[in-house]
Protein backbone atom coordinates (compact mmCIF):
# COMPACT_ATOMS: atom_id res chain seq x y z
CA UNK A 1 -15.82 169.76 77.02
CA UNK A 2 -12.92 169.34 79.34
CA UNK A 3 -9.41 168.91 78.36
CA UNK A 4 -6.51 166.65 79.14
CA UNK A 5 -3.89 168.48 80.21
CA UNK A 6 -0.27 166.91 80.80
CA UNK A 7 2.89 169.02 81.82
CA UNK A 8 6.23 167.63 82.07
CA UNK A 9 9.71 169.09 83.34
CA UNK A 10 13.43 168.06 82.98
CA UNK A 11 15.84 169.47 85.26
CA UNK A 12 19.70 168.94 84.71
CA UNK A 13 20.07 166.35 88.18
CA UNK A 14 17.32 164.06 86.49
CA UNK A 15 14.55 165.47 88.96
CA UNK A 16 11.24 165.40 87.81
CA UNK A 17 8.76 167.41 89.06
CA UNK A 18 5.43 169.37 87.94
CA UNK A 19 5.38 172.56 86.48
CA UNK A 20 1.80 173.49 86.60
CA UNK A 21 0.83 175.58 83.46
CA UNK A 22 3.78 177.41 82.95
CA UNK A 23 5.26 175.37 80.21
CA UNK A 24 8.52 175.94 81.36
CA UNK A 25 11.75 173.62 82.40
CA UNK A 26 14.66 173.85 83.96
CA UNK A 27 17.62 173.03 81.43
CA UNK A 28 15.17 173.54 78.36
CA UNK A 29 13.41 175.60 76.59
CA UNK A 30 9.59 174.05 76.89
CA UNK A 31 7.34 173.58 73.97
CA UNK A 32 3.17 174.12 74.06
CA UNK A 33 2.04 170.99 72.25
CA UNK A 34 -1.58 170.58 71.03
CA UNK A 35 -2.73 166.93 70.82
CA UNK A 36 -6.39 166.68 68.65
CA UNK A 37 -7.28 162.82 68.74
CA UNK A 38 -10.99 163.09 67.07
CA UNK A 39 -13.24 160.41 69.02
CA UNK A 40 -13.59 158.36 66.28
CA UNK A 41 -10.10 157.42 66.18
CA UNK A 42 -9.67 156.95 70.48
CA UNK A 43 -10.62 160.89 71.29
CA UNK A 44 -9.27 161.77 74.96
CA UNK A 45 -8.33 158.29 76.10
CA UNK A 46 -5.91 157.80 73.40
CA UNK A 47 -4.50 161.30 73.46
CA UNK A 48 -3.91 161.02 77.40
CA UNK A 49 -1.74 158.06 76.46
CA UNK A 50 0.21 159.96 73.82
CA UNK A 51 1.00 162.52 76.15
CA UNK A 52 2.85 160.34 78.55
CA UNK A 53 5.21 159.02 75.99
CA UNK A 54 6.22 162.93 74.94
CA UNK A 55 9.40 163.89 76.46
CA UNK A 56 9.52 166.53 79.35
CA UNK A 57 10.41 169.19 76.88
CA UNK A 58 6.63 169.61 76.44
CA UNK A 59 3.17 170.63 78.02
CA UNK A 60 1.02 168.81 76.78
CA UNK A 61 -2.80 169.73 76.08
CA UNK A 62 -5.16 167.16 74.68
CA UNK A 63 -8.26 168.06 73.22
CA UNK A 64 -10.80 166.00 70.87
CA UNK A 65 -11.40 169.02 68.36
CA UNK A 66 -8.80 171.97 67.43
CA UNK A 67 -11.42 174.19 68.13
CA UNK A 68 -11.94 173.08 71.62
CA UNK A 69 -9.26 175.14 73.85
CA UNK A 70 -8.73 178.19 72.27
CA UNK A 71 -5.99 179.12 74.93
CA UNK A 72 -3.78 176.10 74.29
CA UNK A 73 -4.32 176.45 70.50
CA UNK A 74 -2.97 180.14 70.70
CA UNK A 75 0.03 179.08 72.89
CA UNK A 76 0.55 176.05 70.74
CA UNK A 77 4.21 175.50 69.06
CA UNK A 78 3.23 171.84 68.11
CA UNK A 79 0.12 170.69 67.23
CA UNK A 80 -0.51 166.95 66.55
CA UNK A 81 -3.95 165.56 65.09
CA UNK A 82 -4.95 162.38 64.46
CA UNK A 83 -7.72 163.14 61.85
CA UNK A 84 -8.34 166.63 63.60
CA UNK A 85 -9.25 169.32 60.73
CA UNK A 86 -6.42 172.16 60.95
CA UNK A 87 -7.84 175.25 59.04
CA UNK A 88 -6.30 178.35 58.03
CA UNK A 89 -8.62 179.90 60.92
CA UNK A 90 -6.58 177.67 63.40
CA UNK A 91 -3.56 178.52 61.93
CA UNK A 92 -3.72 182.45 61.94
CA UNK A 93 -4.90 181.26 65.53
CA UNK A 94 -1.29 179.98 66.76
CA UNK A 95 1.31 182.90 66.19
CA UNK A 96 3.72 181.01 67.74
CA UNK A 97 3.21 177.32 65.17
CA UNK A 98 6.52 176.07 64.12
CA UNK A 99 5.25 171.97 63.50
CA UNK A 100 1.67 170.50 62.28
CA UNK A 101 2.41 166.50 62.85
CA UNK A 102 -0.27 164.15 61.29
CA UNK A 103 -0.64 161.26 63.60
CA UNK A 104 -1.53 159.07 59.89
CA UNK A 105 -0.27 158.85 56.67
CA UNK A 106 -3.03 160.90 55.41
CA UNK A 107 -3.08 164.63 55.63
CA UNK A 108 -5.57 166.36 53.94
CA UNK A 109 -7.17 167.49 57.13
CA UNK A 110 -5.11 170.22 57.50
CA UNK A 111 -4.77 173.11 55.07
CA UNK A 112 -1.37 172.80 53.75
CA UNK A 113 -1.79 175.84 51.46
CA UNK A 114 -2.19 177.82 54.57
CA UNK A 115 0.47 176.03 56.41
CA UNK A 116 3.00 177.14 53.49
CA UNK A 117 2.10 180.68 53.41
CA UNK A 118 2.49 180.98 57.34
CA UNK A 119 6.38 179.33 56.54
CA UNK A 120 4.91 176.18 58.95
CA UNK A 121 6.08 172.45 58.01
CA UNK A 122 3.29 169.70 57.70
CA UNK A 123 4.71 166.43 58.39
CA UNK A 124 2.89 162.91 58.27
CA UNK A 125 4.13 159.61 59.44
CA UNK A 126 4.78 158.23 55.97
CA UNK A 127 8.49 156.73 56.20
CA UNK A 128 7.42 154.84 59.63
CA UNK A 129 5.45 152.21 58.05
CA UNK A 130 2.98 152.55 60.78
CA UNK A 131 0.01 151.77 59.50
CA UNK A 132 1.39 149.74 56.30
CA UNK A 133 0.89 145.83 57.99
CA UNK A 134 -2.98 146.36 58.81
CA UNK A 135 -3.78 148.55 56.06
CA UNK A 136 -2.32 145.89 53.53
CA UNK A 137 -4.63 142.86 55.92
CA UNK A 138 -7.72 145.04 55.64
CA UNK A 139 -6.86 145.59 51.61
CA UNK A 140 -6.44 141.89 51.35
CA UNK A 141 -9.34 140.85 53.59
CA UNK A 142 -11.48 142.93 51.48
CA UNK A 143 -10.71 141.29 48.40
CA UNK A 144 -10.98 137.84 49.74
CA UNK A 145 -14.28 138.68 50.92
CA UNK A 146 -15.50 140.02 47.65
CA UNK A 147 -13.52 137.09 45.82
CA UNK A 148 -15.78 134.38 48.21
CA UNK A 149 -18.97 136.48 48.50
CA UNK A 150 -18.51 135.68 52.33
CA UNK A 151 -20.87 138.53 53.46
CA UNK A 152 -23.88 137.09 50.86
CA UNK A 153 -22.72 133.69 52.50
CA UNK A 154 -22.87 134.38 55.84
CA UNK A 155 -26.13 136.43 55.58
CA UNK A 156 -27.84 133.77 53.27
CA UNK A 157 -27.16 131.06 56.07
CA UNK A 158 -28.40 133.15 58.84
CA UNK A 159 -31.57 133.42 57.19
CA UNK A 160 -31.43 129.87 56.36
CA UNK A 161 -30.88 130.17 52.87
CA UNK A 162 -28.12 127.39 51.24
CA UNK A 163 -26.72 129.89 48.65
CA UNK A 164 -24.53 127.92 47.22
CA UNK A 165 -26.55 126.96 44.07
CA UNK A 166 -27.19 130.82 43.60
CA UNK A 167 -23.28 132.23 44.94
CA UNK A 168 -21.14 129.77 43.43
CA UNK A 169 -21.28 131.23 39.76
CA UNK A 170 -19.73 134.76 41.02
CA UNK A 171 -17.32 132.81 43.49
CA UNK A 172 -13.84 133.65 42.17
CA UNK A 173 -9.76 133.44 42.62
CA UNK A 174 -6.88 135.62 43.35
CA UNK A 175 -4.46 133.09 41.98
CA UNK A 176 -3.69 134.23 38.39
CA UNK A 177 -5.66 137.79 38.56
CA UNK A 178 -3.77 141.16 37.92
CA UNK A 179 -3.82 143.39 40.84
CA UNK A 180 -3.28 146.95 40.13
CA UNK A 181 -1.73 149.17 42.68
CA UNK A 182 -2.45 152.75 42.35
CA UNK A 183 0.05 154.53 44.65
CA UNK A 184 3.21 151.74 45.32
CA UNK A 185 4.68 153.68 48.22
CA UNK A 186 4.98 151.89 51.91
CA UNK A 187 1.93 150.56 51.50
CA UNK A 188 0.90 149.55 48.27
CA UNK A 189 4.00 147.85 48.29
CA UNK A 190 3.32 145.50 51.54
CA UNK A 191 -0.09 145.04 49.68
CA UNK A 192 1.88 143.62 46.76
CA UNK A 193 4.30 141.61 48.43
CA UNK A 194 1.16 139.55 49.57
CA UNK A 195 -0.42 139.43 46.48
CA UNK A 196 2.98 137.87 44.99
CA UNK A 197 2.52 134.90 48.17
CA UNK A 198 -1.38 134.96 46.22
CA UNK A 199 0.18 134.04 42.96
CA UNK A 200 -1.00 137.92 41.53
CA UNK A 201 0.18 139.60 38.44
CA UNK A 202 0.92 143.24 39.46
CA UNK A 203 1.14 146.23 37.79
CA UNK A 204 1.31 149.93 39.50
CA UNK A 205 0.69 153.33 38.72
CA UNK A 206 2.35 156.29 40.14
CA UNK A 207 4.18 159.23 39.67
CA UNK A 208 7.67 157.39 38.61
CA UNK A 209 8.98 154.09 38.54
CA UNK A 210 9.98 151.97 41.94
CA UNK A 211 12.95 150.42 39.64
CA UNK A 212 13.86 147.46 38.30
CA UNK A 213 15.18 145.70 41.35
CA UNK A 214 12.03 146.27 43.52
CA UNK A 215 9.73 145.09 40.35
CA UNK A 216 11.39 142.01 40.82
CA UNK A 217 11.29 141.87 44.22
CA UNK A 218 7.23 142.10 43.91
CA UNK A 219 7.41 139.17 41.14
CA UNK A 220 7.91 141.30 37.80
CA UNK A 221 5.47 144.20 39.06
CA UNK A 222 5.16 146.63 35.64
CA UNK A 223 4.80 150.34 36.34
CA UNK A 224 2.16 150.97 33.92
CA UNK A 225 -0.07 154.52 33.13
CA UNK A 226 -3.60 154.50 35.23
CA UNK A 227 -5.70 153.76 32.40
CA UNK A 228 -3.93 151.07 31.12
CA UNK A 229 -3.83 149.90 34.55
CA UNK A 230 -7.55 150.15 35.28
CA UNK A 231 -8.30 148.12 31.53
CA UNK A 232 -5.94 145.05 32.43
CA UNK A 233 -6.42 145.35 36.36
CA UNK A 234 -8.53 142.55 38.13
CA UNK A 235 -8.77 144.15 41.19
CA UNK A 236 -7.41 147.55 41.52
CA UNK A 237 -6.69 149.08 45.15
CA UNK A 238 -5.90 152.64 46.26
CA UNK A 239 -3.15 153.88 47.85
CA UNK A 240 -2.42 157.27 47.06
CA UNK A 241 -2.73 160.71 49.21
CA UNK A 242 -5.63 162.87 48.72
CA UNK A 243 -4.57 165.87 47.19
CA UNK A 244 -6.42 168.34 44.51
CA UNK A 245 -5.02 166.51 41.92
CA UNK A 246 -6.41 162.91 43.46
CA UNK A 247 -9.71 164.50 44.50
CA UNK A 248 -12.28 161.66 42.61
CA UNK A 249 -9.48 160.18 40.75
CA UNK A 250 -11.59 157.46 39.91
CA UNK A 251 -14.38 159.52 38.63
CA UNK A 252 -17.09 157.96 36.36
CA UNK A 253 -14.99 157.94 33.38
CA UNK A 254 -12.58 155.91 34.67
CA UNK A 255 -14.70 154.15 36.02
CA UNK A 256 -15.72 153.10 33.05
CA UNK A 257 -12.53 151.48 31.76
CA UNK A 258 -12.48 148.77 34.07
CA UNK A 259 -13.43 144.96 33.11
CA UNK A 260 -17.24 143.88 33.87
CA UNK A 261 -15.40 141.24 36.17
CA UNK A 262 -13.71 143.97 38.15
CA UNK A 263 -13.60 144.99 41.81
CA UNK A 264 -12.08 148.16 43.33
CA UNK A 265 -11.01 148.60 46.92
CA UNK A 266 -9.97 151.48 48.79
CA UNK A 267 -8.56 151.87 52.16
CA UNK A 268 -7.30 155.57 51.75
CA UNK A 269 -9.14 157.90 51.27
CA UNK A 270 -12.69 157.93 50.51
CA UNK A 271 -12.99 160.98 47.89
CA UNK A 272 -10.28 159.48 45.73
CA UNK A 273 -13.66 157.77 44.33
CA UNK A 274 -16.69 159.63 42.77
CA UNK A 275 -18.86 157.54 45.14
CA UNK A 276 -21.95 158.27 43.09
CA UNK A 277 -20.00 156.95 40.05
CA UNK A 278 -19.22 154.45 41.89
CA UNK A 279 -22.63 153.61 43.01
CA UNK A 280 -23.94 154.35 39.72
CA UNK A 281 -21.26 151.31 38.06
CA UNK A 282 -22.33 148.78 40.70
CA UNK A 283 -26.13 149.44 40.47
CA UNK A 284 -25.88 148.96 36.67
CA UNK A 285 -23.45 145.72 36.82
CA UNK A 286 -20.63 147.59 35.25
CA UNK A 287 -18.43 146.10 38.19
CA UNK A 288 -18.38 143.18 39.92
CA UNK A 289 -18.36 144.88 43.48
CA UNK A 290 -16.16 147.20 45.46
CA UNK A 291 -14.74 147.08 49.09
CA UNK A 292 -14.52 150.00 50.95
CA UNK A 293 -12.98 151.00 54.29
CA UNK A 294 -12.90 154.96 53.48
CA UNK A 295 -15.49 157.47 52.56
CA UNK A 296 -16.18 160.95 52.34
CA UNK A 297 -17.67 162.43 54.57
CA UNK A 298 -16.88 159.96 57.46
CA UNK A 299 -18.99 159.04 59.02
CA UNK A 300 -21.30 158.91 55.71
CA UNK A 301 -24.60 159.67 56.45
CA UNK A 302 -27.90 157.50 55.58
CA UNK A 303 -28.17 158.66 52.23
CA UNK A 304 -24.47 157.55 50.89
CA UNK A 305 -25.86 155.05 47.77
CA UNK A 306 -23.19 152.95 48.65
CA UNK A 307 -24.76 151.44 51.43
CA UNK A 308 -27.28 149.83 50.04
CA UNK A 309 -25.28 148.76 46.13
CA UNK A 310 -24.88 145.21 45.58
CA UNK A 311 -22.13 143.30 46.04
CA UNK A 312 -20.55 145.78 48.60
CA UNK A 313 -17.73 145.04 51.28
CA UNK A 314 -17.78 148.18 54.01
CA UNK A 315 -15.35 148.64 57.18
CA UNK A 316 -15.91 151.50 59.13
CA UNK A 317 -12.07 153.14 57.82
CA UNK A 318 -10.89 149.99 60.43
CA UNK A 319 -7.65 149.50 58.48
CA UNK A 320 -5.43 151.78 59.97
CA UNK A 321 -6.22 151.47 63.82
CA UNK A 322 -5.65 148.13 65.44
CA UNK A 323 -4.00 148.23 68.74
CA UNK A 324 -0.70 147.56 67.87
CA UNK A 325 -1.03 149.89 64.91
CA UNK A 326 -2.63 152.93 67.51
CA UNK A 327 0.59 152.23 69.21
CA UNK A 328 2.83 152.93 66.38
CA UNK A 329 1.17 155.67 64.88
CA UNK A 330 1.13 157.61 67.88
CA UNK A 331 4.94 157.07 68.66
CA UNK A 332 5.96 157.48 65.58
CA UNK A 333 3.90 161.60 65.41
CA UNK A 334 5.29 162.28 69.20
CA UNK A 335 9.07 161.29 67.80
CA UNK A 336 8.92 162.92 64.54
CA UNK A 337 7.41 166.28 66.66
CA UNK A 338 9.83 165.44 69.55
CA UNK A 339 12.84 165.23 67.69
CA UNK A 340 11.64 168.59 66.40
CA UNK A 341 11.29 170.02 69.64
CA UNK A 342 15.12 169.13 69.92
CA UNK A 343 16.00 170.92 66.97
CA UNK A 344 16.69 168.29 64.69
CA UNK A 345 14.92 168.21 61.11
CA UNK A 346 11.54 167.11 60.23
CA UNK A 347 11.46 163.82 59.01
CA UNK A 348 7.92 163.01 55.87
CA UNK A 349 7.93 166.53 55.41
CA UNK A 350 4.66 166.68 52.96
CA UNK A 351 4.00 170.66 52.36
């Protein structure tokens, strides 16, 4: 598979010119920069279109998997992935690393534990607020469509089938319902300033507080311990970063503490759920249904249980890449790495 490969140069009259493959520039020191866009988030196309926005400081290679150009990977000062795995093989791979920039919010792609021992900083795009607009629409349109059994609708009609005698008793409302928030960082917190427009009760759970003047902001939020949070919740929605610690947070115990009446809905990451559990609760009418934009692995294979539960919403992990959000994410990873380049600090440092 062939790669992208984009060089840039800066001279000090304001010339520009191409350098070939030297990575060099006149009136800078150049950087090697590894782009990994995986396919299923744009793959070459949208990696060719980062590269033109990085500054002429750089030579820029763009390749769909880290493993792809060994060469560029062992020049590589910068590498940037958009959902590309970075192992501790790639990293004893690049001598030279001094940045690993996570084109997403997200970074448990990359092995941080290996990043730390090799000194390297592992930065995400978490203060840009990227991806927070779609992934709070997707969250919302989720629970709207579980709320309205749209997808039983709509497939009901198609077939001819009025449903309405049959739906109508598990039609339901936001207005009034708790909404619990499990991670209210830039996200879950545009999530619950539309569930305050939706009339919502919200309470959060998280490492510490947000403070009293942004609970009020999100109409009297209460910062509440998970498992009180998953008793009271009506809907409960995850926003948190997969980490060991997160790894099936919602695991069939916890499951089990949430209301008969309940749905869940995750747009982060798909192995903060047990997904058998999860499976397992919906199967058995423990819940009232579950929407789901994220799973583990992605793409799940045929025999993932949740493709076939009842009373299931699935996106395939849509809520993050909408045009204008590919946009943002990508110049928000190629500042954060350029401003690197220039020798200023690292900005969502997350290992």
């Amino acid at each position: 598979m062939s790669t992208t490969h984009t060089t840039g140069t800066t001279d000090t009259t304001g010339t520009s010119g191409t350098s070939g493959t030297t990575g060099t520039t006149v009136g800078a020191v150049a950087k090697n920069v590894l782009a990994v866009v995986s396919p299923h988030v744009g793959g070459r196309t949208a990696g060719a279109a980062l590269a033109t926005v990085f500054p002429g400081e750089a030579d820029v290679t763009v390749v769909e998997t880290t493993d792809e150009d060994p060469a560029a990977l062992r020049k590589a000062h910068v590498i940037i992935t958009g959902l590309g795995p970075v192992t501790a093989e790639h990293l004893a791979a690049a001598p030279d690393l001094e940045l690993v920039q996570c084109a997403s919010h997200g970074f448990d792609y990359v092995d941080l534990d290996a990043a730390r021992a090799k000194g390297v900083p592992v930065c995400n795009i978490g203060s840009s607020g990227a991806e927070k607009q779609n992934v709070a629409e997707q969250t919302f349109a989720l629970m709207l469509a579980l709320a309205k059994q749209l997808v039983p609708a709509h497939t009901a009609l198609v077939d001819a089938d009025w449903a309405l005698p049959r739906l109508q008793r598990s039609i339901t409302e936001l207005s009034g319902k708790t909404l619990g928030i499990i991670g209210l960082g830039h996200i879950g917190e545009e999530v619950a300033r539309r569930a305050v427009a939706f009339d919502m009760s919200i309470v959060y759970a998280g490492p510490q507080s947000v403070g009293a003047e942004a609970e009020a902001r999100l109409g009297g939020a209460r910062h509440v311990e998970l498992d009180e949070l998953l008793r009271t919740s009506d809907y409960v929605t995850l926003h948190a970063p997969l980490t060991e610690e997160t790894r099936h947070l919602l695991n069939a115990e916890r499951l089990a503490l949430l209301k008969p009446t309940a749905f869940v809905v995750n747009t982060s990451r798909g192995a903060l759920i047990d997904q058998d559990a999860l499976a397992d609760a919906l199967e058995a009418g423990a819940l009232a249904g579950a929407g789901i934009d994220v799973f583990d692995p992605e793409p799940p294979t045929a025999a993932l249980r949740l493709l076939k539960s009842p009373n299931v919403v699935l996106s395939p992990h849509v809520a993050g890449v909408t045009r204008e959000t590919l946009v943002r994410i990508a110049l928000a990873a190629v500042q954060n790495a350029a401003d690197f380049v220039a020798g200023k600090p690292p900005r969502d440092v997350v290992s």
